[in-house]
Protein backbone atom coordinates (compact mmCIF):
# COMPACT_ATOMS: atom_id res chain seq x y z
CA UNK A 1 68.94 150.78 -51.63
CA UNK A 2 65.32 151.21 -52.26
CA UNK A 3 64.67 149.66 -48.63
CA UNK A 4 66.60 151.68 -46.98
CA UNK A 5 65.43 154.84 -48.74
CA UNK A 6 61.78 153.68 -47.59
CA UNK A 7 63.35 153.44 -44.29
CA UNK A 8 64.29 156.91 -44.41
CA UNK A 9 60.78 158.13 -45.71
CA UNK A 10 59.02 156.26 -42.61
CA UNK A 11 61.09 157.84 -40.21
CA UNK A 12 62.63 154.76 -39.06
CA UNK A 13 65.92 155.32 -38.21
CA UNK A 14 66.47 152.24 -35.40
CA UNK A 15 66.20 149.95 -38.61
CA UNK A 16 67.87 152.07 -40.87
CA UNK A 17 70.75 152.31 -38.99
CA UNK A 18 71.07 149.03 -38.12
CA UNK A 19 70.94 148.29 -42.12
CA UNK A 20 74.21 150.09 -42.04
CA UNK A 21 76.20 148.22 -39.42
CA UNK A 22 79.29 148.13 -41.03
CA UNK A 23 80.60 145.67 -37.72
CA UNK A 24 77.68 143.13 -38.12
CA UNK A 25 78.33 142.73 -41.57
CA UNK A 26 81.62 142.24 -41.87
CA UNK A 27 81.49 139.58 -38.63
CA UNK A 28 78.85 137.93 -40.97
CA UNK A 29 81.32 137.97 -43.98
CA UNK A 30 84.24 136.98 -42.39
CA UNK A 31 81.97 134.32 -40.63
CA UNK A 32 81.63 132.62 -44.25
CA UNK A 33 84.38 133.87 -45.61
CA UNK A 34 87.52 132.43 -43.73
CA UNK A 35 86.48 128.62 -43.96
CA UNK A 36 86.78 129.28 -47.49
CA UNK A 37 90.13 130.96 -47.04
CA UNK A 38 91.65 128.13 -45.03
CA UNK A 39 90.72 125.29 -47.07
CA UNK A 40 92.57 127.45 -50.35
CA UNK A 41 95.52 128.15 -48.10
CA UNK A 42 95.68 124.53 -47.23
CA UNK A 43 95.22 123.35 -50.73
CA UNK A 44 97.99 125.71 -51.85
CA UNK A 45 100.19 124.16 -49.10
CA UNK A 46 100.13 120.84 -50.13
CA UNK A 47 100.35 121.45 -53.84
CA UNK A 48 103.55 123.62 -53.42
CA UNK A 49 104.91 120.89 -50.67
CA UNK A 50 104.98 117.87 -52.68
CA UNK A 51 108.20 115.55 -53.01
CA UNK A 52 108.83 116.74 -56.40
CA UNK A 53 108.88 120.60 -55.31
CA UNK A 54 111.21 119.51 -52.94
CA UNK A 55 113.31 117.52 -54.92
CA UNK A 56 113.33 120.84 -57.63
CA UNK A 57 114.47 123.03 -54.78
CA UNK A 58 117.49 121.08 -53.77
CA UNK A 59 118.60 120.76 -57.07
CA UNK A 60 118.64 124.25 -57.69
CA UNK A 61 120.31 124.86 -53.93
CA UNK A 62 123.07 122.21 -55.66
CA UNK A 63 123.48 124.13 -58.85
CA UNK A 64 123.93 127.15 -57.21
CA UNK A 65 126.49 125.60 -55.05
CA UNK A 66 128.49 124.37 -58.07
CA UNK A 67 127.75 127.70 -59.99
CA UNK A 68 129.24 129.83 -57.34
CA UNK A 69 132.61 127.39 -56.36
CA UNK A 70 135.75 129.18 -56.66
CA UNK A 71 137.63 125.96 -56.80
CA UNK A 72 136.07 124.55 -59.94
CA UNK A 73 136.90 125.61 -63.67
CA UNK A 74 134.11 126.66 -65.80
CA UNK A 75 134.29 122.79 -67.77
CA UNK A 76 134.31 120.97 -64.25
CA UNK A 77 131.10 122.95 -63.44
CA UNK A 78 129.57 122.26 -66.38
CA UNK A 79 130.24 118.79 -66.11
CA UNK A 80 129.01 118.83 -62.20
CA UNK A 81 126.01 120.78 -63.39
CA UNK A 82 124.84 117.86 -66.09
CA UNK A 83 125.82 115.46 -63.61
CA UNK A 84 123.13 116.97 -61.07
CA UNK A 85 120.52 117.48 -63.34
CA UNK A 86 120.54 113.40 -64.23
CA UNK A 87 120.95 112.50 -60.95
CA UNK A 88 117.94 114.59 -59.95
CA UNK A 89 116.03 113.58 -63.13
CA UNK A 90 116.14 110.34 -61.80
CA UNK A 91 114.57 111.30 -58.53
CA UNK A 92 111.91 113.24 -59.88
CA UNK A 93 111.36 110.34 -61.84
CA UNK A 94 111.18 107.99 -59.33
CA UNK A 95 108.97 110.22 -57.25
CA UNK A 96 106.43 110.05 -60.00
CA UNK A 97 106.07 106.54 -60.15
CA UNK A 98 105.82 106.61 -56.68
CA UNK A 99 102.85 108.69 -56.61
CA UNK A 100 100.78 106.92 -59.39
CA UNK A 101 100.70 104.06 -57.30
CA UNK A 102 96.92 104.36 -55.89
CA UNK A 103 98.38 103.90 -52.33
CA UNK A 104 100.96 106.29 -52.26
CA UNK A 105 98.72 109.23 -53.30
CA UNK A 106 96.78 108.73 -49.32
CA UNK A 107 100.10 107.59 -47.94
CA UNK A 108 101.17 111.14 -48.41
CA UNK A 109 98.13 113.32 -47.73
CA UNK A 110 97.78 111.34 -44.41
CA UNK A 111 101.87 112.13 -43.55
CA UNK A 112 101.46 116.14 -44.10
């Protein structure tokens, strides 16, 4: 602020002006900025993406399935609903292990 008020004293209005390019400085920004924004958004994408937040999301496509039959009595869903959530325990279980192995971990980031 103080430069550009000296600026303003010295009658220098070529550098003055260009001080406020508003289009220069955001092409700078934006220059630095979206590398940083794409690595985030890609970070996000495989964190949310994994085998276990797919496993989660069929399981609760299932349940609602069950939830909303006409056919079944409110026990029988029940029932089906407890019956899912083991069965999909054990597959979130299993995917787990799976990743703890040391190769698994780059067997995955290399697949996405």
């Amino acid at each position: 602020l103080e430069w550009r008020a000296g600026m303003a004293e010295s009658l220098n209005y070529e550098e003055l002006s260009a001080s406020f390019d508003v289009e220069k400085i955001q092409k700078y920004r934006n220059a630095l900025l979206i590398p940083l924004f794409t690595e985030i958004k890609s970070a996000i994408k495989h964190l949310t993406h994994s085998r276990q937040y797919e496993i989660l999301n069929d399981f609760e496509a299932a349940k609602a399935t069950v939830l909303t039959s006409a056919t079944l009595s409110k026990a029988e869903k029940v029932a089906k609903v407890e019956s899912l959530k083991e069965k999909y325990r054990l597959l979130l279980e299993i995917s787990r292990m799976d990743d703890k192995k040391p190769n698994a971990a780059i067997k995955i980031m290399t697949t996405q």
